[in-house]
C-alpha atoms as a PDB file:
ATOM      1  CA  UNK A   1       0.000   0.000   0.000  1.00  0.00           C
ATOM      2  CA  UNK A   2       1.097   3.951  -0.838  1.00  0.00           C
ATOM      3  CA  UNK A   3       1.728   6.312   1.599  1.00  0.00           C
ATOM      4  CA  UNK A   4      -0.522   9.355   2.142  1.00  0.00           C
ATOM      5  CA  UNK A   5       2.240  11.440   0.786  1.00  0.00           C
ATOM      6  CA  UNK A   6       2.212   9.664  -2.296  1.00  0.00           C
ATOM      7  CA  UNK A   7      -1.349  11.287  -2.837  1.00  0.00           C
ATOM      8  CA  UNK A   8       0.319  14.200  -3.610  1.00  0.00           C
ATOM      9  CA  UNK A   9       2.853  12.758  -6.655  1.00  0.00           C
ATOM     10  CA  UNK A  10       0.644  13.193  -9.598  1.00  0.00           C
ATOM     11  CA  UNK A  11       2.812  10.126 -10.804  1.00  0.00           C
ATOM     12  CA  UNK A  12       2.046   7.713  -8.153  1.00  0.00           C
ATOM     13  CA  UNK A  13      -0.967   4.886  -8.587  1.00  0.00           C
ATOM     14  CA  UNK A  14      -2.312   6.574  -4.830  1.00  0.00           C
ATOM     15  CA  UNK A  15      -2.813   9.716  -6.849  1.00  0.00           C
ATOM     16  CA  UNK A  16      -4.313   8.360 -10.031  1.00  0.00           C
ATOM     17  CA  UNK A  17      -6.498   5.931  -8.433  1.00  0.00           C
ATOM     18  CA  UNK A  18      -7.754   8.602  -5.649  1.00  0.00           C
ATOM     19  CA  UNK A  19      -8.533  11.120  -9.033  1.00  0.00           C
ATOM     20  CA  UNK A  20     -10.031   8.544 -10.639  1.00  0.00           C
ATOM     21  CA  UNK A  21     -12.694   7.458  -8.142  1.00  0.00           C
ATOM     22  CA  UNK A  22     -13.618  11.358  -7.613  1.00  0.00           C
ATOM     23  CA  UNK A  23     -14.212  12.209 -11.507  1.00  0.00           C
ATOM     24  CA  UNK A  24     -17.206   9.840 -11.437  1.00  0.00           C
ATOM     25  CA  UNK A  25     -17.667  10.996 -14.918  1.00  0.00           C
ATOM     26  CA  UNK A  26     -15.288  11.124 -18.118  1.00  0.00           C
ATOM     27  CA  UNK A  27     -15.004  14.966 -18.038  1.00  0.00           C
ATOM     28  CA  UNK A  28     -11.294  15.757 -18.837  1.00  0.00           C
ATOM     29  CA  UNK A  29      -9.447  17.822 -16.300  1.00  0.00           C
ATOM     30  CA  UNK A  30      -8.508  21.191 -17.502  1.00  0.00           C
ATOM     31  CA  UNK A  31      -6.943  24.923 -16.153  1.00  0.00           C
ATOM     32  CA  UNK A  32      -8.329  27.776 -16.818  1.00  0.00           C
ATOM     33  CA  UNK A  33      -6.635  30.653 -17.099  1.00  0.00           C
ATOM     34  CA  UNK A  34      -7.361  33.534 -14.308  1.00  0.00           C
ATOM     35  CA  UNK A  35      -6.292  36.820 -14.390  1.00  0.00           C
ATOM     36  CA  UNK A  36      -3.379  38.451 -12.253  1.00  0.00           C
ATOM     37  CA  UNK A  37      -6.207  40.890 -10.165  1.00  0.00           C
ATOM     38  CA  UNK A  38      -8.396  37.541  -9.205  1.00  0.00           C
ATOM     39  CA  UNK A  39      -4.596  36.247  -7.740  1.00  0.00           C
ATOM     40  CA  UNK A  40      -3.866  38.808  -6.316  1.00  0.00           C
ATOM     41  CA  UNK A  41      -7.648  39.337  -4.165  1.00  0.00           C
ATOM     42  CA  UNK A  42      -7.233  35.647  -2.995  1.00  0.00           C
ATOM     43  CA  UNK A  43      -3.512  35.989  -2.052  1.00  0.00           C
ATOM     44  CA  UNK A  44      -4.876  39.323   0.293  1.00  0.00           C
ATOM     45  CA  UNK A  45      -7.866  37.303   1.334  1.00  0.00           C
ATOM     46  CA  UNK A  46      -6.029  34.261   2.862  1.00  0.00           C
ATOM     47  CA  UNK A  47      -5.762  34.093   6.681  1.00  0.00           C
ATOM     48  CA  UNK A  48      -2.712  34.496   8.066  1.00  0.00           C
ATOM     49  CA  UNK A  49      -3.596  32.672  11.323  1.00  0.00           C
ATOM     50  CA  UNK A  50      -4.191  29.425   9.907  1.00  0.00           C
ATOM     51  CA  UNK A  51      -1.802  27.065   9.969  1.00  0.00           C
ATOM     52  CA  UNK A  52       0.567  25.326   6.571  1.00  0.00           C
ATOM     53  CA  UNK A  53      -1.369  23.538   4.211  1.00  0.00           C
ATOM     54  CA  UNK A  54       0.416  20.752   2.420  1.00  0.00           C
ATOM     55  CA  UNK A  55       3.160  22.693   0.743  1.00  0.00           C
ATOM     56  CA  UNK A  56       4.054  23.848   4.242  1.00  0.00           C
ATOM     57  CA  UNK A  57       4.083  27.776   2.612  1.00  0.00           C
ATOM     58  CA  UNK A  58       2.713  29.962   5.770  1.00  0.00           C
ATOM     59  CA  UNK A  59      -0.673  31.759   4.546  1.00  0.00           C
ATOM     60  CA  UNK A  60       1.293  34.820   6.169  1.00  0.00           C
ATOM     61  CA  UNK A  61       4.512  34.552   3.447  1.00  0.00           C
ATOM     62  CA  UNK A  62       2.406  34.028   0.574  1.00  0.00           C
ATOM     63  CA  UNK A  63      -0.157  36.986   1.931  1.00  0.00           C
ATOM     64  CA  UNK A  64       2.795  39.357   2.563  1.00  0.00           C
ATOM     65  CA  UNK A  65       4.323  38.543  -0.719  1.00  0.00           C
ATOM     66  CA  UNK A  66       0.714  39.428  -2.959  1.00  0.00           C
ATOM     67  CA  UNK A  67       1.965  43.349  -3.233  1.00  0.00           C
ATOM     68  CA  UNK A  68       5.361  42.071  -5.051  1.00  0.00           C
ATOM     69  CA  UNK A  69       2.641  40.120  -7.462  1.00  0.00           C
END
């Protein structure tokens, strides 16, 4: 069995197979492009109390760092 950190290596089977099971349906997964003012608004908009998501990036550095954007 994969670790849980393995959910997060868009290579590994944990990743494919946990992707797979959510797209029910055989829509294709696609980015859409968003402009730099939309980035910017939820950069200012996070909450710099909350603690590291997965990437372990403080919402405080990436908050701070919006008005060099």
């Amino acid at each position: 069995m994969e670790t849980t950190k393995n959910i997060f290596d868009t290579n590994s089977n944990a990743f494919k197979q946990l992707y797979k099971e959510r797209n029910s349906t055989s829509q294709m997964f696609c980015l859409k492009t968003v402009s730099d003012e939309f980035v910017f608004k939820e950069l200012n908009s996070l909450n710099i109390t909350n603690s590291t998501g997965v990437d372990n990036i403080p919402a405080r550095f990436l908050n701070n760092g919006a008005s060099f954007f």
